[in-house]
N, C-alpha and C. Protein backbone atom coordinates (compact mmCIF):
# COMPACT_ATOMS: atom_id res chain seq x y z
N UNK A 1 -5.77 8.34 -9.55
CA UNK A 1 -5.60 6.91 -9.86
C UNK A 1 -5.16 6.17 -8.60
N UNK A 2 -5.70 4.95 -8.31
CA UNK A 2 -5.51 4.16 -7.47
C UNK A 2 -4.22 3.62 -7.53
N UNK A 3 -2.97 3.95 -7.05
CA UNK A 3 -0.98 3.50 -7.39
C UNK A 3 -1.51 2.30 -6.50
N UNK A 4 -1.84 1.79 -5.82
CA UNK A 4 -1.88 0.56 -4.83
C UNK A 4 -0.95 0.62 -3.83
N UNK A 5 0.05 1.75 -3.57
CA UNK A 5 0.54 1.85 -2.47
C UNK A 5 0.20 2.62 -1.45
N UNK A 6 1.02 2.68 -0.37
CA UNK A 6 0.62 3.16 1.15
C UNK A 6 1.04 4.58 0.57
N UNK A 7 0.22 6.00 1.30
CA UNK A 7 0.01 6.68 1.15
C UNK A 7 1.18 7.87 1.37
N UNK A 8 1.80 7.55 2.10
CA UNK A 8 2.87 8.36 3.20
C UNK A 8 4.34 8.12 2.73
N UNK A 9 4.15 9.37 1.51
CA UNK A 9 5.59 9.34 0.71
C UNK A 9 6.96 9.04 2.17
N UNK A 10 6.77 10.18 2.70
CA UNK A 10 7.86 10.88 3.60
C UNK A 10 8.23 10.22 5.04
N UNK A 11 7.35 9.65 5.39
CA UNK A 11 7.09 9.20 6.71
C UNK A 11 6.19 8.02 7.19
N UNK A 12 6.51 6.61 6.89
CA UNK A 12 5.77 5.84 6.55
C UNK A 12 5.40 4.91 8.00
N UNK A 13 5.98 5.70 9.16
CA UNK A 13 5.96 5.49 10.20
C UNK A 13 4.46 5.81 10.45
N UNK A 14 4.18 7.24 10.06
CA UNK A 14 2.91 8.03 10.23
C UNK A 14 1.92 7.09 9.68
N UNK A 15 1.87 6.84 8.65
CA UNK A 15 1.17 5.90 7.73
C UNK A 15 0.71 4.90 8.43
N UNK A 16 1.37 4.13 9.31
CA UNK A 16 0.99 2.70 9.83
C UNK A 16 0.30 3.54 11.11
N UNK A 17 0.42 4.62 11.85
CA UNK A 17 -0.60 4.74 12.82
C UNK A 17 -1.95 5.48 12.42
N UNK A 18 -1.87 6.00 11.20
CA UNK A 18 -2.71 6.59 11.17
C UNK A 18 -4.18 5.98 11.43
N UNK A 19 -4.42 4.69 10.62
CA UNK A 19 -5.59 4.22 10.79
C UNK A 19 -5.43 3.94 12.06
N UNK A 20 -5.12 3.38 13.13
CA UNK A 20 -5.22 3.15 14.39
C UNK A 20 -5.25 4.67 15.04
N UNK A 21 -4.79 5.58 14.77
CA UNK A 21 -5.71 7.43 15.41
C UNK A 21 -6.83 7.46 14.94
N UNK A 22 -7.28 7.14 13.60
CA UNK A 22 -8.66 7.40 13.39
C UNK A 22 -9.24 6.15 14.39
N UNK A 23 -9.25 5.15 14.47
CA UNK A 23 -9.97 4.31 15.19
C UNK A 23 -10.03 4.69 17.11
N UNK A 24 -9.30 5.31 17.26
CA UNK A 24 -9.19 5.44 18.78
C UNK A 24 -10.05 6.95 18.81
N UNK A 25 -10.15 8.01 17.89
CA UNK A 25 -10.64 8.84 17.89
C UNK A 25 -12.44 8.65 17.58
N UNK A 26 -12.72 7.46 16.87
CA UNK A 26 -13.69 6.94 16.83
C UNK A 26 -14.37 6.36 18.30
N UNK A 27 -13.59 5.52 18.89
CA UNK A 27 -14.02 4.73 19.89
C UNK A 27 -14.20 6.14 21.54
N UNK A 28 -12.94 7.15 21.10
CA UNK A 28 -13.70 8.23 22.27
C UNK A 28 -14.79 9.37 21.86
N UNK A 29 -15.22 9.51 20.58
CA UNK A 29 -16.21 10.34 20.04
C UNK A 29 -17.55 9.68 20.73
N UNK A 30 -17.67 8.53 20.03
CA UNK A 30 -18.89 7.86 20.27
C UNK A 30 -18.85 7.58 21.51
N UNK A 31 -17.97 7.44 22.09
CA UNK A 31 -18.28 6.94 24.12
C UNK A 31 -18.89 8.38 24.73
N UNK A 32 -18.40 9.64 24.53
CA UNK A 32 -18.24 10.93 24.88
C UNK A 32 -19.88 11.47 24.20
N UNK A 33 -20.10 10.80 23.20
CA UNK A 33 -21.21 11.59 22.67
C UNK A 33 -22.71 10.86 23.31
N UNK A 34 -22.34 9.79 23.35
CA UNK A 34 -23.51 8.98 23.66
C UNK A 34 -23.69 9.00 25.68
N UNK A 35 -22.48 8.90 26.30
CA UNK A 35 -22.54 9.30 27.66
C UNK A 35 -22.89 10.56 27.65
N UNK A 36 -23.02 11.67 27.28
CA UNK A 36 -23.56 13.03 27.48
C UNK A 36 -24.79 13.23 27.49
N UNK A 37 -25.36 12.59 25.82
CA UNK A 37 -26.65 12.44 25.71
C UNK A 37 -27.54 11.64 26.66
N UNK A 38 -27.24 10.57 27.29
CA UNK A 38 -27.64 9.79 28.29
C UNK A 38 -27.45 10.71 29.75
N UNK A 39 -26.58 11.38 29.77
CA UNK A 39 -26.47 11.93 31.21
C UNK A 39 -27.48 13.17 31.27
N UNK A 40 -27.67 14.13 30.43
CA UNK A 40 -28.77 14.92 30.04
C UNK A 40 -30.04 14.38 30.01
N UNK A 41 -30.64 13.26 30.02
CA UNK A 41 -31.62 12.57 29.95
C UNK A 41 -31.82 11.99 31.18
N UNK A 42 -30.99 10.93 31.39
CA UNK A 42 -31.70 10.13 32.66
C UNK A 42 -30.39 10.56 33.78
N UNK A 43 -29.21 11.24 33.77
CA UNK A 43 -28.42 11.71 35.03
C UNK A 43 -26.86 11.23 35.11
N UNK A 44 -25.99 11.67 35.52
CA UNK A 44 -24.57 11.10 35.30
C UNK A 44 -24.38 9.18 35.04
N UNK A 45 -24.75 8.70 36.57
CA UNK A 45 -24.36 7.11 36.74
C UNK A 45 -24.93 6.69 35.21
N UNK A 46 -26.03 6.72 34.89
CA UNK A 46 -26.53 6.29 33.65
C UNK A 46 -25.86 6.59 32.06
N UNK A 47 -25.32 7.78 32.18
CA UNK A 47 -24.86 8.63 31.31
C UNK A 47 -23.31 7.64 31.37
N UNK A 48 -22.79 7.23 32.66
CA UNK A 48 -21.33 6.44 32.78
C UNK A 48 -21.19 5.30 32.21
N UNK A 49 -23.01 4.41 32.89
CA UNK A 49 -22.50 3.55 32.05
C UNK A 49 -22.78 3.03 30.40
N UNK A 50 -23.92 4.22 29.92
CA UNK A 50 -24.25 4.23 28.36
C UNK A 50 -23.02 4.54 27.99
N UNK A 51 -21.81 5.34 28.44
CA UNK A 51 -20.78 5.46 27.61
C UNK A 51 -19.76 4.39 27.72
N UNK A 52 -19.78 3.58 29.18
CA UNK A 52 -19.15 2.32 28.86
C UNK A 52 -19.27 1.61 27.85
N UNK A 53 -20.43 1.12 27.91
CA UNK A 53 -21.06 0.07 26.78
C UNK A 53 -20.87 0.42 25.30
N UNK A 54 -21.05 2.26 25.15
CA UNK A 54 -20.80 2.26 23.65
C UNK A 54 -19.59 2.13 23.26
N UNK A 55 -18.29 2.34 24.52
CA UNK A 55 -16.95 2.37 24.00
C UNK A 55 -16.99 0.63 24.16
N UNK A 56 -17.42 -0.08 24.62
CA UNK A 56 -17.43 -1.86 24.87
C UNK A 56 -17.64 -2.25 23.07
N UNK A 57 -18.74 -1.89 22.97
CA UNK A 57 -19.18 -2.25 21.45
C UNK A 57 -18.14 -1.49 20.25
N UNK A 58 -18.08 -0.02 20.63
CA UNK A 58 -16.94 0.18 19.23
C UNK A 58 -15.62 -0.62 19.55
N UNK A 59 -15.24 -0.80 20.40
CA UNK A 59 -13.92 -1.52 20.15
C UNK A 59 -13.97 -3.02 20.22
N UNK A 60 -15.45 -3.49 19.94
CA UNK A 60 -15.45 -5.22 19.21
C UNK A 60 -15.83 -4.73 17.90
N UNK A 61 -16.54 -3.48 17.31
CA UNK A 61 -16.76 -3.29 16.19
C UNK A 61 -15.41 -2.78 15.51
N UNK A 62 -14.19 -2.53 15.83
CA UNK A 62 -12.91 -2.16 15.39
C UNK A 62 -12.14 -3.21 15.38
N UNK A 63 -12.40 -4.17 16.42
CA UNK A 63 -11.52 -5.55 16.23
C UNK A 63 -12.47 -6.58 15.16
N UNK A 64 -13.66 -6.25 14.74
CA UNK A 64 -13.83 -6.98 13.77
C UNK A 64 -13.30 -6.60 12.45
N UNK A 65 -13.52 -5.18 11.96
CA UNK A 65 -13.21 -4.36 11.31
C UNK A 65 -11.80 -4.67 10.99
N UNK A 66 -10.97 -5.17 11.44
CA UNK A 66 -9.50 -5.09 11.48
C UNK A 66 -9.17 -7.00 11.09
N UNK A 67 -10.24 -7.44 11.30
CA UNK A 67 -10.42 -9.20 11.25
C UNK A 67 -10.45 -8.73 9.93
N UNK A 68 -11.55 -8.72 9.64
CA UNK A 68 -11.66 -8.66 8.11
C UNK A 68 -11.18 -7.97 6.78
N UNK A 69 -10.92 -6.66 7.36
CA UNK A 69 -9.34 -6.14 6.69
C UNK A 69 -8.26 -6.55 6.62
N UNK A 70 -7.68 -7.68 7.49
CA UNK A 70 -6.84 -8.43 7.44
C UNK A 70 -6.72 -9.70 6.67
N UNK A 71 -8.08 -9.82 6.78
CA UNK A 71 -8.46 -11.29 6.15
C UNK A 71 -8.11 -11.26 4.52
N UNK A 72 -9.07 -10.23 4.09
CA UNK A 72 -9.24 -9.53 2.56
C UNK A 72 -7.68 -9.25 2.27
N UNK A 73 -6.68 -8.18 2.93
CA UNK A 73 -5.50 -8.13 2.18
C UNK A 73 -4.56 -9.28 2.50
N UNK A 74 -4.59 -10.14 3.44
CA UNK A 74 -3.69 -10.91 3.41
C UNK A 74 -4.11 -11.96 2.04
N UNK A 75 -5.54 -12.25 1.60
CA UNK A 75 -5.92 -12.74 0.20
C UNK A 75 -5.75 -12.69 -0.86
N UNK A 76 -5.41 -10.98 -0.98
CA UNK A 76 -5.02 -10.38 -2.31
C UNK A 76 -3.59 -10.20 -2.29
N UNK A 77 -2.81 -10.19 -1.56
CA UNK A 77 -1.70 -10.63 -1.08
C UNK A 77 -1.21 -12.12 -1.49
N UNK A 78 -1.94 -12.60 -1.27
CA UNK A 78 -1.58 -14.28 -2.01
C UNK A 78 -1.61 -14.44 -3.39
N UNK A 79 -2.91 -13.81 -3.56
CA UNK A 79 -3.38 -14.08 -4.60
C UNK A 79 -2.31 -13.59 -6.02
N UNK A 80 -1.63 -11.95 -5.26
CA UNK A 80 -0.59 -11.47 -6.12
C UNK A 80 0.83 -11.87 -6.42
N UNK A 81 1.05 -12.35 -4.83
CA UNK A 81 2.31 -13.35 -4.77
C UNK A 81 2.07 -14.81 -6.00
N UNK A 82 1.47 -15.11 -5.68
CA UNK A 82 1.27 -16.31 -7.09
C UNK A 82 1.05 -16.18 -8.29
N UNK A 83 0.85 -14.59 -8.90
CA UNK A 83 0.35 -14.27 -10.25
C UNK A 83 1.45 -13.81 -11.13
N UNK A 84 1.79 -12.65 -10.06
CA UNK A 84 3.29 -11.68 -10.19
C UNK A 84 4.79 -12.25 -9.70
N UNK A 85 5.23 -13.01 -10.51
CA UNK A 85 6.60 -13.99 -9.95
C UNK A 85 7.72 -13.54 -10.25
N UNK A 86 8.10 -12.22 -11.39
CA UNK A 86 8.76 -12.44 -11.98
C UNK A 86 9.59 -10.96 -11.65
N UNK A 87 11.25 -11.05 -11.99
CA UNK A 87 11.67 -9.54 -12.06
C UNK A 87 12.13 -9.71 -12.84
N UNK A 88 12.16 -8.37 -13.96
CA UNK A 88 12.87 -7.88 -15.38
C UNK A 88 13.70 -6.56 -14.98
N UNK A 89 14.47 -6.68 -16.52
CA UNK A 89 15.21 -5.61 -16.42
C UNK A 89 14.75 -4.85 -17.55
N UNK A 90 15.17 -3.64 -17.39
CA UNK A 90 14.63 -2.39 -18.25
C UNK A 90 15.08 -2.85 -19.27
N UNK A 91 14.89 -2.82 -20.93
CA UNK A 91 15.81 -2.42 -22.24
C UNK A 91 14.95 -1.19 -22.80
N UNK A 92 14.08 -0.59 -22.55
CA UNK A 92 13.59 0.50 -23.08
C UNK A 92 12.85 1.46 -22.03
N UNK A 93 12.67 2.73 -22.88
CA UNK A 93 11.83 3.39 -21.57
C UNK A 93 10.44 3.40 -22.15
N UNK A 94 9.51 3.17 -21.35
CA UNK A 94 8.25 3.26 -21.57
C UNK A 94 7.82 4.25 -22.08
N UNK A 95 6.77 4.16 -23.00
CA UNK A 95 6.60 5.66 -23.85
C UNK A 95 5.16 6.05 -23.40
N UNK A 96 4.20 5.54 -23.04
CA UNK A 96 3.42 5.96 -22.23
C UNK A 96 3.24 6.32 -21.28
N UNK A 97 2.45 8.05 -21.25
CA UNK A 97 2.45 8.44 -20.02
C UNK A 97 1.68 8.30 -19.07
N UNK A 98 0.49 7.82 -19.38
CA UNK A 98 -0.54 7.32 -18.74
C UNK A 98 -0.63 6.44 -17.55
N UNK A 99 0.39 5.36 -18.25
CA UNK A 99 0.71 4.01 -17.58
C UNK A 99 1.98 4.32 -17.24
N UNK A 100 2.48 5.85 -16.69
CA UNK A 100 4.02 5.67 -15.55
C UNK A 100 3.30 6.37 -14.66
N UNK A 101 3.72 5.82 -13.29
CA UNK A 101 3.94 6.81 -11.58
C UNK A 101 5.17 6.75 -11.25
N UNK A 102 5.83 7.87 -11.08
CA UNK A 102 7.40 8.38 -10.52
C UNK A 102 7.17 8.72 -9.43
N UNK A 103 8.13 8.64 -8.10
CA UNK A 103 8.35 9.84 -6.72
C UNK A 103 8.88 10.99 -7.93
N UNK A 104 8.48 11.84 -6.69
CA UNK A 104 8.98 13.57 -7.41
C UNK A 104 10.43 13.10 -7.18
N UNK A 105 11.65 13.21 -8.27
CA UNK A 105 12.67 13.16 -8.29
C UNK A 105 13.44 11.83 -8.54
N UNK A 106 12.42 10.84 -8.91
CA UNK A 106 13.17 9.60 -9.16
C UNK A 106 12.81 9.18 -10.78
N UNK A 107 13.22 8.91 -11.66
CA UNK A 107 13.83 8.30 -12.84
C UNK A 107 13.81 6.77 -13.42
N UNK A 108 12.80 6.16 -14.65
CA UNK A 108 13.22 5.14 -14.96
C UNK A 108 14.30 5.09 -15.60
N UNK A 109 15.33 4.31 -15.61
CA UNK A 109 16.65 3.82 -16.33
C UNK A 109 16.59 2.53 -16.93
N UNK A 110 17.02 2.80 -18.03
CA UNK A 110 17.74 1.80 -19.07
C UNK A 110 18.47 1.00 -17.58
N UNK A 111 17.97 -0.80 -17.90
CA UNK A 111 18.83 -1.67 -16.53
C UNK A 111 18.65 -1.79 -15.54
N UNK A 112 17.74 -0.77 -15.27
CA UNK A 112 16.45 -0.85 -13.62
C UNK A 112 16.04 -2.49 -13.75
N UNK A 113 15.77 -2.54 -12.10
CA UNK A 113 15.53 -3.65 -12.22
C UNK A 113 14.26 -3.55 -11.80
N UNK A 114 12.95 -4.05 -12.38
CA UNK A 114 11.66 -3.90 -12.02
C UNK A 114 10.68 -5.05 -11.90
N UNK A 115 10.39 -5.36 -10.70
CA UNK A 115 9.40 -6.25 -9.88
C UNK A 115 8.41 -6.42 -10.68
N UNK A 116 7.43 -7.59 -11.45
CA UNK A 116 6.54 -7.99 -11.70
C UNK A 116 5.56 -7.13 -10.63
N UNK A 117 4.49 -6.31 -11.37
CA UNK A 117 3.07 -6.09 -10.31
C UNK A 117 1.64 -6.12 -11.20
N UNK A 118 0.75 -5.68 -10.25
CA UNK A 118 -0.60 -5.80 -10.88
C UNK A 118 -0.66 -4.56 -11.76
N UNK A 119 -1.76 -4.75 -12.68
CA UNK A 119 -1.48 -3.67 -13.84
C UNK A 119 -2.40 -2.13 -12.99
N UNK A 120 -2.14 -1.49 -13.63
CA UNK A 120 -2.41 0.34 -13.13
C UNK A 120 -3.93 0.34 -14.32
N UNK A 121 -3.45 -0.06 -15.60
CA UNK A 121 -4.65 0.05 -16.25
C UNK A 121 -4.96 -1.12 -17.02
N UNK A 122 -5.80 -1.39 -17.62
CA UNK A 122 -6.48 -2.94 -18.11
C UNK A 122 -6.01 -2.91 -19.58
N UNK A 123 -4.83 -2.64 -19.83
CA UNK A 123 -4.35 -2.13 -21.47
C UNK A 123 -3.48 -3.55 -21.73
N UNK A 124 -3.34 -4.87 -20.98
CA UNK A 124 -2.43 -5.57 -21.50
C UNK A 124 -1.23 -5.25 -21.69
N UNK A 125 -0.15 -4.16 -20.72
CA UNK A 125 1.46 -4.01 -20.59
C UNK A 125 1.42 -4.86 -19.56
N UNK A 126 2.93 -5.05 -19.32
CA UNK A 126 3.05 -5.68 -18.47
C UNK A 126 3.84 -4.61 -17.51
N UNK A 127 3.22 -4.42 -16.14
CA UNK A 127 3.57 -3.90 -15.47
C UNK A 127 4.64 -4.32 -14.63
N UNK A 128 5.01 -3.12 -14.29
CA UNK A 128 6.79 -3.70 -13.08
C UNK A 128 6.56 -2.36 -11.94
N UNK A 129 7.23 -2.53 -11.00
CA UNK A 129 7.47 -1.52 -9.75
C UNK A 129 9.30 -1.77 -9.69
N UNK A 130 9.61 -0.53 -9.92
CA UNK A 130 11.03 -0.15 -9.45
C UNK A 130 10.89 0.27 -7.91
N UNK A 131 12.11 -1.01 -6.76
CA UNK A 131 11.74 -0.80 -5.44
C UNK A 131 13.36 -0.12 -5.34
N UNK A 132 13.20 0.67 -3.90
CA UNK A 132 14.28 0.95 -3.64
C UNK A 132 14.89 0.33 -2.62
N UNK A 133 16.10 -0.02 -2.40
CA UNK A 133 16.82 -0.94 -1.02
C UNK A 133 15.61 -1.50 0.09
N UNK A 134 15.19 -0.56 0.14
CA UNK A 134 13.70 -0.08 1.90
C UNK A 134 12.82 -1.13 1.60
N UNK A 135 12.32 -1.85 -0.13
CA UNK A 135 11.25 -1.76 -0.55
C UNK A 135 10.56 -1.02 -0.50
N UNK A 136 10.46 0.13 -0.65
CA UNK A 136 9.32 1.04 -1.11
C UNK A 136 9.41 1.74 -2.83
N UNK A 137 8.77 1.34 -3.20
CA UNK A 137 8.36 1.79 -4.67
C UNK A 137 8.32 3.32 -4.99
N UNK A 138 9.46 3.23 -5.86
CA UNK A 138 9.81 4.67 -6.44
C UNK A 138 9.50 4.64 -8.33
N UNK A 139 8.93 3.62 -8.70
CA UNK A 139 8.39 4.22 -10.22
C UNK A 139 7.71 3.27 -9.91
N UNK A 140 6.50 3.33 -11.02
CA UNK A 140 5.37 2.11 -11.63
C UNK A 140 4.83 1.85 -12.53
N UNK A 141 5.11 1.38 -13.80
CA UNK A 141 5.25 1.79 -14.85
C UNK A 141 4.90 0.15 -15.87
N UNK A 142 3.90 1.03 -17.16
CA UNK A 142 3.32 -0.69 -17.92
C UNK A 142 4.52 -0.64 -19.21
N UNK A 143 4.90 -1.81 -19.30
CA UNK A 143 5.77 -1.89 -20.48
C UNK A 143 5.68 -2.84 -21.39
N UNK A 144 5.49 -2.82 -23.07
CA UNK A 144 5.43 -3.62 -23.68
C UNK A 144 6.62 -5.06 -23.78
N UNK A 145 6.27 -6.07 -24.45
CA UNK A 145 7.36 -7.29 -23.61
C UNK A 145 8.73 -6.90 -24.50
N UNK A 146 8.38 -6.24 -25.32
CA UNK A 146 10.30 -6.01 -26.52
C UNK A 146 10.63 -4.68 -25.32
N UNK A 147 10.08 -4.15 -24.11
CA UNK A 147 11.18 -3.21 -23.99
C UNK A 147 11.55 -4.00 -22.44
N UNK A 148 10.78 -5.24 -22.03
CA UNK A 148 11.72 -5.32 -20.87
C UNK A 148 12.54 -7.27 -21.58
N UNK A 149 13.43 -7.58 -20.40
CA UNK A 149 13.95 -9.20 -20.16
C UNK A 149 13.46 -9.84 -18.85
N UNK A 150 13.07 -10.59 -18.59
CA UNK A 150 12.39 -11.44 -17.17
C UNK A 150 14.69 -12.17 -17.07
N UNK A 151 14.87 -11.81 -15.63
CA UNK A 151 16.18 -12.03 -15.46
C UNK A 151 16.00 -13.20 -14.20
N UNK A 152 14.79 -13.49 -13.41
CA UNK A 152 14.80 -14.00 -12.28
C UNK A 152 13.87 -14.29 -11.38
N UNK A 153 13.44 -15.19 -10.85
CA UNK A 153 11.97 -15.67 -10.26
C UNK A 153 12.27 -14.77 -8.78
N UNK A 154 11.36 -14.01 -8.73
CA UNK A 154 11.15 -13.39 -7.02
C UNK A 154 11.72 -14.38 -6.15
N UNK A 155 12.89 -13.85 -5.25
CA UNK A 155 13.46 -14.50 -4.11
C UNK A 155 11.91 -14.67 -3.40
N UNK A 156 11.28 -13.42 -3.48
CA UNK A 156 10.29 -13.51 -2.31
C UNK A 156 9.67 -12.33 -3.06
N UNK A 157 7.73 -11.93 -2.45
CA UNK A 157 7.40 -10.86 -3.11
C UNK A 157 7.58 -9.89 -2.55
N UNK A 158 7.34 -8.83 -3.82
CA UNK A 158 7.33 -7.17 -2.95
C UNK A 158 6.22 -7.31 -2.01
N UNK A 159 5.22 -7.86 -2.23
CA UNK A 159 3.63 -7.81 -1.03
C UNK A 159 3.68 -8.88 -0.20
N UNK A 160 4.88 -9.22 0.57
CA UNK A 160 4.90 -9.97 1.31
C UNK A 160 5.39 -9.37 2.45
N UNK A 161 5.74 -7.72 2.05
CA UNK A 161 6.05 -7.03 3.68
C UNK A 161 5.05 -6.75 4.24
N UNK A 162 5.66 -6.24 5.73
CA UNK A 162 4.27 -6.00 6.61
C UNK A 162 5.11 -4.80 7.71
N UNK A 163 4.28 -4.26 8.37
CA UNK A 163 4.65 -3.52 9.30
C UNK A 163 6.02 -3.43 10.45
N UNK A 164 6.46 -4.15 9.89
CA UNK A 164 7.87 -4.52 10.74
C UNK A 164 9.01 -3.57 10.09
N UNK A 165 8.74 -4.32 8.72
CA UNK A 165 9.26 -3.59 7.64
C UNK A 165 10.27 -1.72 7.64
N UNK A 166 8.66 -1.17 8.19
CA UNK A 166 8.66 0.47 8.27
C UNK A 166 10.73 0.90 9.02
N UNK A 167 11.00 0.24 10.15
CA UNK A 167 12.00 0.30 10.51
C UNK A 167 12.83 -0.28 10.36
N UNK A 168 13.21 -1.91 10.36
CA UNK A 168 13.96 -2.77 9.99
C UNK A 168 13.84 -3.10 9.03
N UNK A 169 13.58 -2.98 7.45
CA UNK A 169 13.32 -3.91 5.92
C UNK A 169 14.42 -5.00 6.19
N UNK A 170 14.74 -6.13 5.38
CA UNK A 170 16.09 -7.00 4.99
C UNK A 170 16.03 -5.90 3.83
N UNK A 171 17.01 -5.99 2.81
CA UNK A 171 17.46 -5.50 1.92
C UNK A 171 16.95 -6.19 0.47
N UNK A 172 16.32 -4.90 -0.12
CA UNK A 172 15.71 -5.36 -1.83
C UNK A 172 16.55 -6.16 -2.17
N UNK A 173 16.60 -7.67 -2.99
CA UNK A 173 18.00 -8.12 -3.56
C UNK A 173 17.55 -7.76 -5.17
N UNK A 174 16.81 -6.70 -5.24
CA UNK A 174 16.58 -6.25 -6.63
C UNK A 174 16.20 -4.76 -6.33
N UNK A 175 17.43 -3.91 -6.32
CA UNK A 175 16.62 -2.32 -6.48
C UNK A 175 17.00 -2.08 -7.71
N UNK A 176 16.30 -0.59 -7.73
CA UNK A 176 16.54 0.19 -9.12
C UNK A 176 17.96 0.91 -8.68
N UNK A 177 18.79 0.96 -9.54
CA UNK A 177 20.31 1.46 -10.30
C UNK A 177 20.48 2.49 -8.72
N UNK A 178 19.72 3.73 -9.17
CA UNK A 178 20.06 4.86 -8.46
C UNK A 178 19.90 5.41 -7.35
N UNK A 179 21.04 5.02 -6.37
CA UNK A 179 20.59 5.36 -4.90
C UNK A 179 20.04 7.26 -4.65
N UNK A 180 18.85 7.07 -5.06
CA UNK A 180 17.96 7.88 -4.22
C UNK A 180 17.89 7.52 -2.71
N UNK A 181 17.68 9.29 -2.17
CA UNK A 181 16.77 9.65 -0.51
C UNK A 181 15.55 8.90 -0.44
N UNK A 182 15.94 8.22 0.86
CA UNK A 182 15.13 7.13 1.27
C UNK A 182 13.54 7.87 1.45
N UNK A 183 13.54 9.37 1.72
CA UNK A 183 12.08 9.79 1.58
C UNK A 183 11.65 10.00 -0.20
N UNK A 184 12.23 9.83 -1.20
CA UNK A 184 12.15 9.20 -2.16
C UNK A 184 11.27 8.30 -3.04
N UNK A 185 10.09 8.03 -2.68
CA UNK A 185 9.19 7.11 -2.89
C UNK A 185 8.24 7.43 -2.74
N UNK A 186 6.99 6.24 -3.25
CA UNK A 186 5.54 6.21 -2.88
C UNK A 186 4.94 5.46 -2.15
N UNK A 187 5.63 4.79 -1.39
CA UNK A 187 5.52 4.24 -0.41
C UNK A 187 5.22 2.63 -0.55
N UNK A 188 5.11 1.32 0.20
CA UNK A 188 5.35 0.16 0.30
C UNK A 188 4.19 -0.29 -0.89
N UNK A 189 4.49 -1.33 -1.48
CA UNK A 189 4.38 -1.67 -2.40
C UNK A 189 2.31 -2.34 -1.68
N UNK A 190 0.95 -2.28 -2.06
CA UNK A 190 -0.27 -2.69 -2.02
C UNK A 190 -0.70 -3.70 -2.77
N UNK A 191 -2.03 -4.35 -3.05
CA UNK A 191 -2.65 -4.85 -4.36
C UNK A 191 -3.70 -3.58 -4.81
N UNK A 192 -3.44 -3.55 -5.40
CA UNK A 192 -4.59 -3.10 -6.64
C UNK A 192 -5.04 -3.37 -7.65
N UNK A 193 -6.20 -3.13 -7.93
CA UNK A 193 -7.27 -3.88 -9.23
C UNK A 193 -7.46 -2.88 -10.63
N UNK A 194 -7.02 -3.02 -11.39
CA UNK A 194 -6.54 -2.26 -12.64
C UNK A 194 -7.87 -1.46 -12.85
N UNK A 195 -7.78 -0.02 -13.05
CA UNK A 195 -8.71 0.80 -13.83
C UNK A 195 -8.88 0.47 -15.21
N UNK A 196 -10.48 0.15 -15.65
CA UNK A 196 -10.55 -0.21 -17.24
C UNK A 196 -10.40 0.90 -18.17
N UNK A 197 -9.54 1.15 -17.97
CA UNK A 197 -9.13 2.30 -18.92
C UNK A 197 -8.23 1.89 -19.70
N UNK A 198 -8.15 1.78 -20.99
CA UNK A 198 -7.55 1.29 -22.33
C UNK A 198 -6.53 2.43 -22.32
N UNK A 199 -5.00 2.57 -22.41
CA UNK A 199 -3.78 3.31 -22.20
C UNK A 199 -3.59 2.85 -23.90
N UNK A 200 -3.02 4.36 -24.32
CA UNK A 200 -2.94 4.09 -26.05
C UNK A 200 -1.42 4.11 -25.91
N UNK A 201 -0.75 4.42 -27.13
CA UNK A 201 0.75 4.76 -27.00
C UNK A 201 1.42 3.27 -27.42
């Protein structure tokens, strides 16, 4: 299932370079592969500068790539900040299992305080993300409206962090109850687009 968060329970440092290693590993594959093939053919100088040019072009084809990945989540990013306004507090525990994601070792509670998010499945709960201090999301979970209370309009959203975040956060002014280990989580809160999958329970 698609959780809509960043991938890198443990180390979310790793997480933010990773796509930038795959892209640099991209931009010397193709320089290296295409200068070889050219130097085998028509001789080194030629072979130097076919691999200039292909590393010239992948890295305008990576800075576009990165335009428009930027473009798209900073959209859905808006789009969620204006939909999802709201934080509640627990009064029940969700009885579906379908529609919960936990970190290994973290717990919904009766009084959690849980962030308005986009739904996990197209079943009509209303979904919440329990963040921890860091903002990073340690449950995710759909709940019918008799088991939560709406206590407070978002100071600000969970999807309004960004890469800065990873080391310095400001501080959740809404976590969940139980100070859990900050490797603890599933990492920074994404958008995601609900699986049509009807959740019974």
């Amino acid at each position: 299932m698609n959780s809509g968060l960043t991938n890198d329970r443990h180390s979310d440092e790793l997480g933010v370079t990773f796509i930038e290693l795959l892209a640099l590993i991209f931009v010397i594959s193709v320089t290296l592969l295409v200068g070889e093939a050219v130097t085998d053919k028509f001789g080194r100088m030629a072979g130097i500068g076919a691999g200039a040019l292909s590393a010239f072009v992948c890295i305008i084809a990576v800075i576009l790539f990165y335009r428009v990945a930027g473009r798209q989540h900073a959209q859905q990013c808006r789009e969620f900040r204006e939909k999802y306004t709201r934080v509640y507090r627990v009064l029940a525990m969700p009885a579906n299992e379908a529609a919960i994601k936990k970190a290994q070792g973290a717990e919904i509670k009766v009084d959690d305080f849980g962030w308005e998010a986009a739904p996990l499945l197209d079943d009509g709960l209303i979904y919440l993300q329990g963040l921890n201090p860091q903002w990073r999301v340690v449950w995710y979970a759909g709940f019918r409206p008799e088991q939560i209370e709406s206590v407070a309009t978002k100071p600000q959203s969970q999807y309004d962090w960004n890469y800065a975040w990873v080391r310095n956060p400001p501080p959740c002014p809404f976590p969940v109850q139980e100070q859990l280990h900050p490797s603890i989580n599933m990492g920074f809160p994404m958008p995601v687009k609900p699986k049509r999958t009807t959740a019974t329970g």
